[in-house]
N, C-alpha and C. Protein backbone atom coordinates (compact mmCIF):
# COMPACT_ATOMS: atom_id res chain seq x y z
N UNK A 1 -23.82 259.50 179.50
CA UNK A 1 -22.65 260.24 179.88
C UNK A 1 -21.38 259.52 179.43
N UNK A 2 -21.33 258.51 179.68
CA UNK A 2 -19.82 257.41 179.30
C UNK A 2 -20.01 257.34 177.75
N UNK A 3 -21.29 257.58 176.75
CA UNK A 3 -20.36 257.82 175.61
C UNK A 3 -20.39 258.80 175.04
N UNK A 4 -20.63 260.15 175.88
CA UNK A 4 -20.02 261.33 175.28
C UNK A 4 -18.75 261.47 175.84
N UNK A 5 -18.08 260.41 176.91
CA UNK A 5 -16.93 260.60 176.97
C UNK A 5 -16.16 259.99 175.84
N UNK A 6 -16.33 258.93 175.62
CA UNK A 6 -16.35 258.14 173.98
C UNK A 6 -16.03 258.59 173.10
N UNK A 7 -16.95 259.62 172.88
CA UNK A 7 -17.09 260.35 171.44
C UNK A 7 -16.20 261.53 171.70
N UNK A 8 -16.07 262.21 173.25
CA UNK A 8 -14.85 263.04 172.98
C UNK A 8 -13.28 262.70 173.00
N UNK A 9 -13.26 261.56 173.27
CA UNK A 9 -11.86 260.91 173.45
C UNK A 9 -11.64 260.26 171.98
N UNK A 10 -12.56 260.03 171.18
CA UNK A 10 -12.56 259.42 169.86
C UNK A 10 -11.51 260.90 169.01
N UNK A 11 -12.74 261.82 169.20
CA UNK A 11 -12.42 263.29 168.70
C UNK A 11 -10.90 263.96 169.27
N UNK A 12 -10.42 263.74 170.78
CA UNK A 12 -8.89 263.98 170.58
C UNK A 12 -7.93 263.07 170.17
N UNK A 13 -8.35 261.46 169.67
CA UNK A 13 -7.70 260.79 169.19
C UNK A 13 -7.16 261.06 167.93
N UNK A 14 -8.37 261.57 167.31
CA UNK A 14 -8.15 261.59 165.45
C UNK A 14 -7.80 263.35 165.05
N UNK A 15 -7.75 263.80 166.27
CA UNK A 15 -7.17 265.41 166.24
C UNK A 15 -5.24 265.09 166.53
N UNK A 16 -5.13 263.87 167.44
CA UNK A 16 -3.32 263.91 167.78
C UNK A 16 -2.83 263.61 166.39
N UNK A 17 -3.92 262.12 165.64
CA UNK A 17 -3.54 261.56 164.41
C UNK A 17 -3.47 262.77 163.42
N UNK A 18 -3.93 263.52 163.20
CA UNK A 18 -3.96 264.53 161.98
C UNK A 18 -2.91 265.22 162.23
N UNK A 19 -2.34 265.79 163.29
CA UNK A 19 -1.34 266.70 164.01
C UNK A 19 -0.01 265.94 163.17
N UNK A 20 -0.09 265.02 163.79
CA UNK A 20 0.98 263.72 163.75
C UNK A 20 1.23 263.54 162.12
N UNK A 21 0.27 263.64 161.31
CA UNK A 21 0.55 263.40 159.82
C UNK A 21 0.82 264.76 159.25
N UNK A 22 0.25 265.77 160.05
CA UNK A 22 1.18 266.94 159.07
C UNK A 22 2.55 267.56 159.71
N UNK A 23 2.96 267.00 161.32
CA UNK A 23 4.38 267.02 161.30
C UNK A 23 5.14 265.93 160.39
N UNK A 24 4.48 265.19 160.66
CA UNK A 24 5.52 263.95 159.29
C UNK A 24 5.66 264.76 158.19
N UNK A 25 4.62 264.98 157.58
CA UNK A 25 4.60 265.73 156.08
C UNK A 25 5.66 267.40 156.42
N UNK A 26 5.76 267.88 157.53
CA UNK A 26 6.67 268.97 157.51
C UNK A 26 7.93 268.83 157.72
N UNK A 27 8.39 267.63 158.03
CA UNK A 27 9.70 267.15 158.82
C UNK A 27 10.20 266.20 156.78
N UNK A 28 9.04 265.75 156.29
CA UNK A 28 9.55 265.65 155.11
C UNK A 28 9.65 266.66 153.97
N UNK A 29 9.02 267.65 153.80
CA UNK A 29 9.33 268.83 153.37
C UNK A 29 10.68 269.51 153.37
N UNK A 30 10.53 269.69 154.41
CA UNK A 30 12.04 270.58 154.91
C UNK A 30 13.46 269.92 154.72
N UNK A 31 13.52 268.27 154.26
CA UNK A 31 14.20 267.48 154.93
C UNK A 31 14.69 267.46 152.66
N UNK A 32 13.43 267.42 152.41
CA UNK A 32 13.51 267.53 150.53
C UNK A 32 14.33 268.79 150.49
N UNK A 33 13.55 269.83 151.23
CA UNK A 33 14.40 271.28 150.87
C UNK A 33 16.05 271.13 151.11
N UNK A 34 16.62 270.73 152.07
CA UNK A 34 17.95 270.51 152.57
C UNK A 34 18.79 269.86 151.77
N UNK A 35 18.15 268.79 150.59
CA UNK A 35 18.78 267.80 150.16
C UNK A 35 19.93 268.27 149.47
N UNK A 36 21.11 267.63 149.20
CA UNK A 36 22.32 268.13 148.26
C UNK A 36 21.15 268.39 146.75
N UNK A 37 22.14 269.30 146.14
CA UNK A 37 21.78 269.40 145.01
C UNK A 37 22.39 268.10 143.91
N UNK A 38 21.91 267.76 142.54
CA UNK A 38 22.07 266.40 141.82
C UNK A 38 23.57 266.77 141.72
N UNK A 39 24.64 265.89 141.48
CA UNK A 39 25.81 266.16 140.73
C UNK A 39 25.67 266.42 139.20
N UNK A 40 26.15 267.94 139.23
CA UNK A 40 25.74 268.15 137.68
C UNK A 40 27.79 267.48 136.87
N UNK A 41 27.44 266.51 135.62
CA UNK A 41 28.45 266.64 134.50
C UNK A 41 28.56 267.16 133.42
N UNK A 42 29.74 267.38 133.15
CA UNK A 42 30.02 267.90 131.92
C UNK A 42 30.49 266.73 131.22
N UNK A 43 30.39 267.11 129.60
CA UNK A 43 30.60 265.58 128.79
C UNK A 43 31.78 265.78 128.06
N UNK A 44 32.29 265.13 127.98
CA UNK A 44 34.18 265.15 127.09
C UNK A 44 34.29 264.46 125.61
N UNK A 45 35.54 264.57 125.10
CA UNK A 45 35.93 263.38 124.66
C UNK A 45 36.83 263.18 124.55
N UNK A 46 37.71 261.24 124.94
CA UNK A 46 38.93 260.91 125.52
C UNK A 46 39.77 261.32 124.07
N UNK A 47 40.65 262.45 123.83
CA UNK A 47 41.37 262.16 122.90
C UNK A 47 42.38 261.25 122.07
N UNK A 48 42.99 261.14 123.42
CA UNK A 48 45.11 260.87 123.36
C UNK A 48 45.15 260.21 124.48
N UNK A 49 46.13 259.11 124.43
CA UNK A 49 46.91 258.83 125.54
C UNK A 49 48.45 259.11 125.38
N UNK A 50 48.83 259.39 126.59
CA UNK A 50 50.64 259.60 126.51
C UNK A 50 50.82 258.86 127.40
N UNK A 51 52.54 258.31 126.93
CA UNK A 51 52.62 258.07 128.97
C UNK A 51 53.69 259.03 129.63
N UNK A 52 53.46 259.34 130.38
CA UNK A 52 54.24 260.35 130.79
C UNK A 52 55.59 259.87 132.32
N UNK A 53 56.73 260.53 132.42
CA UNK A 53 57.29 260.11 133.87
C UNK A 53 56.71 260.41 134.71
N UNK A 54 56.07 259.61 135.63
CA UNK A 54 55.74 260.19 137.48
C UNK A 54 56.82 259.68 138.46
N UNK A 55 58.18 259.47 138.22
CA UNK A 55 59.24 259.09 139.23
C UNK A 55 59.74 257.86 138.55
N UNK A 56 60.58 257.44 139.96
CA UNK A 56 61.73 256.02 139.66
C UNK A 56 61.20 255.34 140.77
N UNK A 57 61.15 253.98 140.25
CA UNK A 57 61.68 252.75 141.30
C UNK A 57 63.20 252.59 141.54
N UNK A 58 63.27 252.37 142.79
CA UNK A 58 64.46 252.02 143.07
C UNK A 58 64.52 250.41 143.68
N UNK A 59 65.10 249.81 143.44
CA UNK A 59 65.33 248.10 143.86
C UNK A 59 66.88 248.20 144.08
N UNK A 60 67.19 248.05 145.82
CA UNK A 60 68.80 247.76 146.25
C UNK A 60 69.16 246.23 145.88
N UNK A 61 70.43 246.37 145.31
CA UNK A 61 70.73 244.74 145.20
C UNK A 61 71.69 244.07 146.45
N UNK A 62 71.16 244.77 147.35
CA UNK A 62 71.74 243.92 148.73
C UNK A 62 70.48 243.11 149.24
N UNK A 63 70.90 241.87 150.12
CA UNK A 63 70.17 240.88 150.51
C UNK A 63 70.58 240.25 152.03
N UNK A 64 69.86 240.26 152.96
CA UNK A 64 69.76 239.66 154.22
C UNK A 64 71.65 238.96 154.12
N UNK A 65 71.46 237.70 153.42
CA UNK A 65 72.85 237.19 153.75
C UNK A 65 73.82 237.61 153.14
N UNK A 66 73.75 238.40 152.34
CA UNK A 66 75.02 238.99 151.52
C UNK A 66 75.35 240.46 152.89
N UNK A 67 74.40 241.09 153.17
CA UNK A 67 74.68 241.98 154.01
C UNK A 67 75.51 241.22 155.10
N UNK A 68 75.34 240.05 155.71
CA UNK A 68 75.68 239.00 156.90
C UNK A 68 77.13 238.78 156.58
N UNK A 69 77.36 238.61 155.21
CA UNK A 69 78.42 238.05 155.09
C UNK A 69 79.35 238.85 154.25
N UNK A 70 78.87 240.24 153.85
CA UNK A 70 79.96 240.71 153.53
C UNK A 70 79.77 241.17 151.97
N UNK A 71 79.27 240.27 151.64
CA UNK A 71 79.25 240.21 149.99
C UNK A 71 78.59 240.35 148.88
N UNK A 72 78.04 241.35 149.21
CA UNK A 72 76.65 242.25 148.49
C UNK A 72 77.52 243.47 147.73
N UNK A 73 77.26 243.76 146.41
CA UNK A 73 77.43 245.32 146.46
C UNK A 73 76.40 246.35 146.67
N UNK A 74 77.17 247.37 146.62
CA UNK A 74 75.89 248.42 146.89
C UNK A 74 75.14 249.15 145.54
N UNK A 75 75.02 248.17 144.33
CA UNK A 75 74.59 248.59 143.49
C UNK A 75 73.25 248.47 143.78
N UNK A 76 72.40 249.38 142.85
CA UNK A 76 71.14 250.15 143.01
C UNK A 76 70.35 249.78 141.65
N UNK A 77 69.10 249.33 141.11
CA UNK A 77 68.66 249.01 140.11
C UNK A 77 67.69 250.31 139.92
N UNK A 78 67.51 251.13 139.09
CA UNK A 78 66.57 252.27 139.29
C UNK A 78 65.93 252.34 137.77
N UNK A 79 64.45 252.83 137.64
CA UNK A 79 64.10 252.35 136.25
C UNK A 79 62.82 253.75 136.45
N UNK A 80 62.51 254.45 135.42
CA UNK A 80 61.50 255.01 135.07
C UNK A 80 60.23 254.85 134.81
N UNK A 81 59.22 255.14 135.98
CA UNK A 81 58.27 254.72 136.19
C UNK A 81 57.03 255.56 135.03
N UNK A 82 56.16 254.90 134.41
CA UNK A 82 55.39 255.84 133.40
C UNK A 82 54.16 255.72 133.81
N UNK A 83 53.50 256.52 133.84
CA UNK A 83 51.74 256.83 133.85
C UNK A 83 50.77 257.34 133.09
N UNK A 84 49.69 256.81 132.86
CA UNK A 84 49.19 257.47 131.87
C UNK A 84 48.70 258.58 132.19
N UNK A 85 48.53 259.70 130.91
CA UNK A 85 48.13 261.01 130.55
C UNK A 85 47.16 261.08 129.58
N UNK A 86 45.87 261.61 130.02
CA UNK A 86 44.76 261.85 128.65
C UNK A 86 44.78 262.91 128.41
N UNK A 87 44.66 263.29 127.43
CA UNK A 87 44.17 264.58 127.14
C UNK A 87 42.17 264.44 126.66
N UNK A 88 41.44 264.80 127.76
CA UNK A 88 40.17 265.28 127.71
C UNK A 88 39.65 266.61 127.11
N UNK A 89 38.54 266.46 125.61
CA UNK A 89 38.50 267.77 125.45
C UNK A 89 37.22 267.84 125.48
N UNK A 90 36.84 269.21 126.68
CA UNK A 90 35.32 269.49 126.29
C UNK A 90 34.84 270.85 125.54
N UNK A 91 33.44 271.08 125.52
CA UNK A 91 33.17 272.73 124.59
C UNK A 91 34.06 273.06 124.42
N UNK A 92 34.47 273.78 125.98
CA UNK A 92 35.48 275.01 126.15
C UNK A 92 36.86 274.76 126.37
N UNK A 93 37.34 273.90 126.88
CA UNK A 93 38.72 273.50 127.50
C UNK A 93 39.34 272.29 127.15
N UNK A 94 40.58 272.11 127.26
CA UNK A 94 41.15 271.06 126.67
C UNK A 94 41.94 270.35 128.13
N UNK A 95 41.33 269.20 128.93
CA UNK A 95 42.65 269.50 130.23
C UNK A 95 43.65 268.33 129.38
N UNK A 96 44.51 268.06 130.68
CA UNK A 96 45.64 266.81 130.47
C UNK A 96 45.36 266.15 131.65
N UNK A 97 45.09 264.85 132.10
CA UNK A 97 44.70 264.57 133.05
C UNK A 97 45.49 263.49 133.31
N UNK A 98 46.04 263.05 135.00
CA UNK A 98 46.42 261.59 134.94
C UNK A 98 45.66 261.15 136.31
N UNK A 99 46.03 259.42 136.43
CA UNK A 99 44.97 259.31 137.19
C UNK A 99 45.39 259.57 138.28
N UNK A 100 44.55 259.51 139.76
CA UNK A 100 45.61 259.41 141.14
C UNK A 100 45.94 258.50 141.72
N UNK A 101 45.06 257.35 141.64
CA UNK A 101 45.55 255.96 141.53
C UNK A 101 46.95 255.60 141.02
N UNK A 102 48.42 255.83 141.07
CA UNK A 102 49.56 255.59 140.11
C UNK A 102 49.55 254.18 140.19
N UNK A 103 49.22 253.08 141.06
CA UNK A 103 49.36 251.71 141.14
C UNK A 103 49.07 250.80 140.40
N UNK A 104 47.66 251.42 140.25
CA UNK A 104 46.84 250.58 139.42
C UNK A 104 45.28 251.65 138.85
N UNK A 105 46.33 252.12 137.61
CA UNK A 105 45.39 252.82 136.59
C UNK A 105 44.86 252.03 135.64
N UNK A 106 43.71 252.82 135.42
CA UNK A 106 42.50 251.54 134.82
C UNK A 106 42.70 252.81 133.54
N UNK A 107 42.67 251.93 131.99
CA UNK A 107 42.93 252.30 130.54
C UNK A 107 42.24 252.77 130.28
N UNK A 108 41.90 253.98 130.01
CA UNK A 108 40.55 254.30 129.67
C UNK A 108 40.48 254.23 128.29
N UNK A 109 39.21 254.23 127.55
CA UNK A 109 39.49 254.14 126.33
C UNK A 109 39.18 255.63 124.99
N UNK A 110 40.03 255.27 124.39
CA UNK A 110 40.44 256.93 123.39
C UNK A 110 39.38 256.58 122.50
N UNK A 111 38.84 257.55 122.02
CA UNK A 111 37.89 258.51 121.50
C UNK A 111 36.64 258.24 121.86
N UNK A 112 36.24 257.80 122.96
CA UNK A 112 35.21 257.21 123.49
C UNK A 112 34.85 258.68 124.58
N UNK A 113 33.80 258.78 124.96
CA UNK A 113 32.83 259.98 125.43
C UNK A 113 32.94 259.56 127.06
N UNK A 114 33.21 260.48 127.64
CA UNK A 114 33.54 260.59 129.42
C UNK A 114 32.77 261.63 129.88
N UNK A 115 32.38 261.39 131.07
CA UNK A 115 31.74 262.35 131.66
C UNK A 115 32.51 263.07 133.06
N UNK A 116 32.53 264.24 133.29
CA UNK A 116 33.29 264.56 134.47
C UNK A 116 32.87 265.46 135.48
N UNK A 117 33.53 265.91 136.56
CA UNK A 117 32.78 267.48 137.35
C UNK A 117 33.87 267.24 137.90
N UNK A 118 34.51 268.63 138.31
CA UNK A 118 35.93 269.19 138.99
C UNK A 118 35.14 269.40 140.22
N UNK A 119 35.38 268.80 141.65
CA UNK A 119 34.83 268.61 142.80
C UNK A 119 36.71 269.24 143.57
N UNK A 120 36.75 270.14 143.68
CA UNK A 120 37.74 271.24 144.64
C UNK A 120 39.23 271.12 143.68
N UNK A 121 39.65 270.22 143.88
CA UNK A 121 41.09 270.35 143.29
C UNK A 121 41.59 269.25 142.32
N UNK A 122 40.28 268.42 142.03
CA UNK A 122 40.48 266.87 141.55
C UNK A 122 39.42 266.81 140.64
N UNK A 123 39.47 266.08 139.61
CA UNK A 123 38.52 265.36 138.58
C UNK A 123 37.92 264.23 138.83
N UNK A 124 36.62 264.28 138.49
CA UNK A 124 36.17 262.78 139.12
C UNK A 124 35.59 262.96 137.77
N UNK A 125 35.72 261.39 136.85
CA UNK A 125 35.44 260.92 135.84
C UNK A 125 34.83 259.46 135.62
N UNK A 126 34.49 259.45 134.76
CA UNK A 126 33.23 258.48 134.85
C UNK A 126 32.96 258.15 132.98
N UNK A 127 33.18 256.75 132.50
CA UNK A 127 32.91 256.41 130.92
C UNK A 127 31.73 255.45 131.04
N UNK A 128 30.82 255.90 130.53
CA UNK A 128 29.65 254.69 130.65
C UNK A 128 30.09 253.43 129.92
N UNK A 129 30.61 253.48 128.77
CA UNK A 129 31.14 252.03 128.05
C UNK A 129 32.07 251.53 128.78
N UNK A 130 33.02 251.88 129.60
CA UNK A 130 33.92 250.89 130.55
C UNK A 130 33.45 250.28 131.60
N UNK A 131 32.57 250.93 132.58
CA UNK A 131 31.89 250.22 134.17
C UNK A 131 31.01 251.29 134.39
N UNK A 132 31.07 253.03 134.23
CA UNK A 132 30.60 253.66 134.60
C UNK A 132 30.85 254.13 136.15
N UNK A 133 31.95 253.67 136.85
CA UNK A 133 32.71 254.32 137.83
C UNK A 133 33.09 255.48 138.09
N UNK A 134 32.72 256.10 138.95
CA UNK A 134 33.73 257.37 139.07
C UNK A 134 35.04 257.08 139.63
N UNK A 135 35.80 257.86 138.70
CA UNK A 135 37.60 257.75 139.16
C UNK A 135 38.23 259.05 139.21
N UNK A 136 39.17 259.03 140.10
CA UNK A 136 39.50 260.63 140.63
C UNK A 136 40.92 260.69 139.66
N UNK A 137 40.88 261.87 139.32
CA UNK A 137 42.22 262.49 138.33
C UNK A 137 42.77 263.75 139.01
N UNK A 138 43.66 263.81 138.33
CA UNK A 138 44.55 264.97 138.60
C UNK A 138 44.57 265.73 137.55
N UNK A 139 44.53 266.73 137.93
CA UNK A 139 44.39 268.29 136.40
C UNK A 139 45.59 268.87 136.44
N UNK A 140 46.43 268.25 135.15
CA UNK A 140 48.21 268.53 135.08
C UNK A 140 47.99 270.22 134.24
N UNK A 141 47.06 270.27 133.32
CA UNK A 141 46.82 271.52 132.73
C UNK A 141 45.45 271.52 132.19
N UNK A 142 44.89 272.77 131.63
CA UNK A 142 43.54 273.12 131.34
C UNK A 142 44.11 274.33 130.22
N UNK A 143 43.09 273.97 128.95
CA UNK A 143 44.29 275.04 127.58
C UNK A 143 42.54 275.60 127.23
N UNK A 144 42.27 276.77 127.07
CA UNK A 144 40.90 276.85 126.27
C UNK A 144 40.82 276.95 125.17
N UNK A 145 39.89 276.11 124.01
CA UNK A 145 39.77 275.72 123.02
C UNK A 145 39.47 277.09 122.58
N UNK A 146 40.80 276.54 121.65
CA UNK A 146 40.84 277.96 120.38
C UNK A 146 39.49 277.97 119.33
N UNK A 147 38.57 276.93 118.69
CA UNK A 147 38.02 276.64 118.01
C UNK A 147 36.51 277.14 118.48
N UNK A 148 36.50 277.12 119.86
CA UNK A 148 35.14 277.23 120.29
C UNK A 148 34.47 279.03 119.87
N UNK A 149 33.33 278.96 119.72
CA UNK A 149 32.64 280.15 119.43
C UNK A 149 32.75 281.14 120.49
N UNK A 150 32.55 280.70 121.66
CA UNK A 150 33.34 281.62 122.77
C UNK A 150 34.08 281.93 122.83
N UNK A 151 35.26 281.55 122.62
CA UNK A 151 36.18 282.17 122.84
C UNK A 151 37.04 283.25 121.74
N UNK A 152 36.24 282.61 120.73
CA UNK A 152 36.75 283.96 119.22
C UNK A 152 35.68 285.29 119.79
N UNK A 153 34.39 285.16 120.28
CA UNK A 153 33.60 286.17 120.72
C UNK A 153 34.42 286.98 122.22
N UNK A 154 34.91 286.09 122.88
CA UNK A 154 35.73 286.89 123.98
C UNK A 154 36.86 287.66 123.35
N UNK A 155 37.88 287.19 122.31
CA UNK A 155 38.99 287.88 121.92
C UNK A 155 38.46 288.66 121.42
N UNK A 156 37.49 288.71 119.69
CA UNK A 156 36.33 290.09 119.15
C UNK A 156 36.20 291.19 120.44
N UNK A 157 36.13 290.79 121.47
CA UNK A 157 35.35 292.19 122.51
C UNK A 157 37.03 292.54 123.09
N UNK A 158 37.91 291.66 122.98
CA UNK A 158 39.23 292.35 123.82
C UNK A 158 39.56 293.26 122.92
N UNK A 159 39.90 293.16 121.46
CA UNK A 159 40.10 293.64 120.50
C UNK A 159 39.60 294.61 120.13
N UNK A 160 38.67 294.90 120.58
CA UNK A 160 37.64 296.49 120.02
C UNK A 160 37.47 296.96 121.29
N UNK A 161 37.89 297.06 122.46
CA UNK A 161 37.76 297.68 123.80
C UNK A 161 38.64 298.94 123.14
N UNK A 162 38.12 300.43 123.81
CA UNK A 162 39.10 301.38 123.65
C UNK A 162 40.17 301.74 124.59
């Protein structure tokens, strides 16, 4: 009698264990299904650099003891601050991009191949020959390439619409 209790307590042991391995296996299933999808890129190439104005520094030429004592003027040192501008061109589009970093923008390098994806209102870019970082940009404009086969096939169909 005590080891058919044995043998049935063996039998709900290796019935919880089996249970137990196909909730694991369903809790990992579902958990694959949920996953973000890969970040898909698109591939460029760095054309141009410009530098373009993004504002002024201003530096007051007053000072702690000159204010104390009277004898400061109120002249103002103000100088034009420049940032760089790429122009990125891919298939279809040509943007102008600068970085958002204004402090400390990293050079990217011209005619060298970038990779990118427009994530809501910003560019995130990425050059495998520099570090392979993603770096966030700003999209000053977007022009669509006159040259591309698409887009002579889009004007062809505007053109013959009745």
């Amino acid at each position: 009698m005590a080891q058919l209790d044995v043998c049935h307590f063996n039998q709900l042991r290796k019935g919880v264990y089996m249970r137990s391995k196909i909730l694991m296996a369903t809790i990992l299933l579902v958990s694959l299904a949920h996953a973000k999808e890969p970040k898909n890129f698109q591939t460029g190439v760095l054309l141009q650099m410009d530098s373009a104005d993004c504002g002024y520094d201003e530096k007051s030429g007053k000072s702690f003891a000159g204010e104390m004592l009277g004898t400061d003027s109120g002249h103002k040192k103000t100088r034009a601050l420049l940032c760089p501008e790429y122009i990125l061109q891919s298939d279809r589009v040509t943007y102008r991009i600068r970085p958002k970093d204004e402090k400390h923008p990293v050079l990217l390098p011209v005619g060298e191949q970038a990779q990118f994806r427009l994530d809501k209102d910003k560019m995130m870019l990425r050059v495998e020959d520099l570090d392979s970082k993603e770096r966030e940009y700003i999209v000053v404009s977007m022009t669509p390439r006159g040259d591309s086969k698409t887009s002579d096939s889009i004007s062809s169909k505007i053109n013959h619409l009745p």
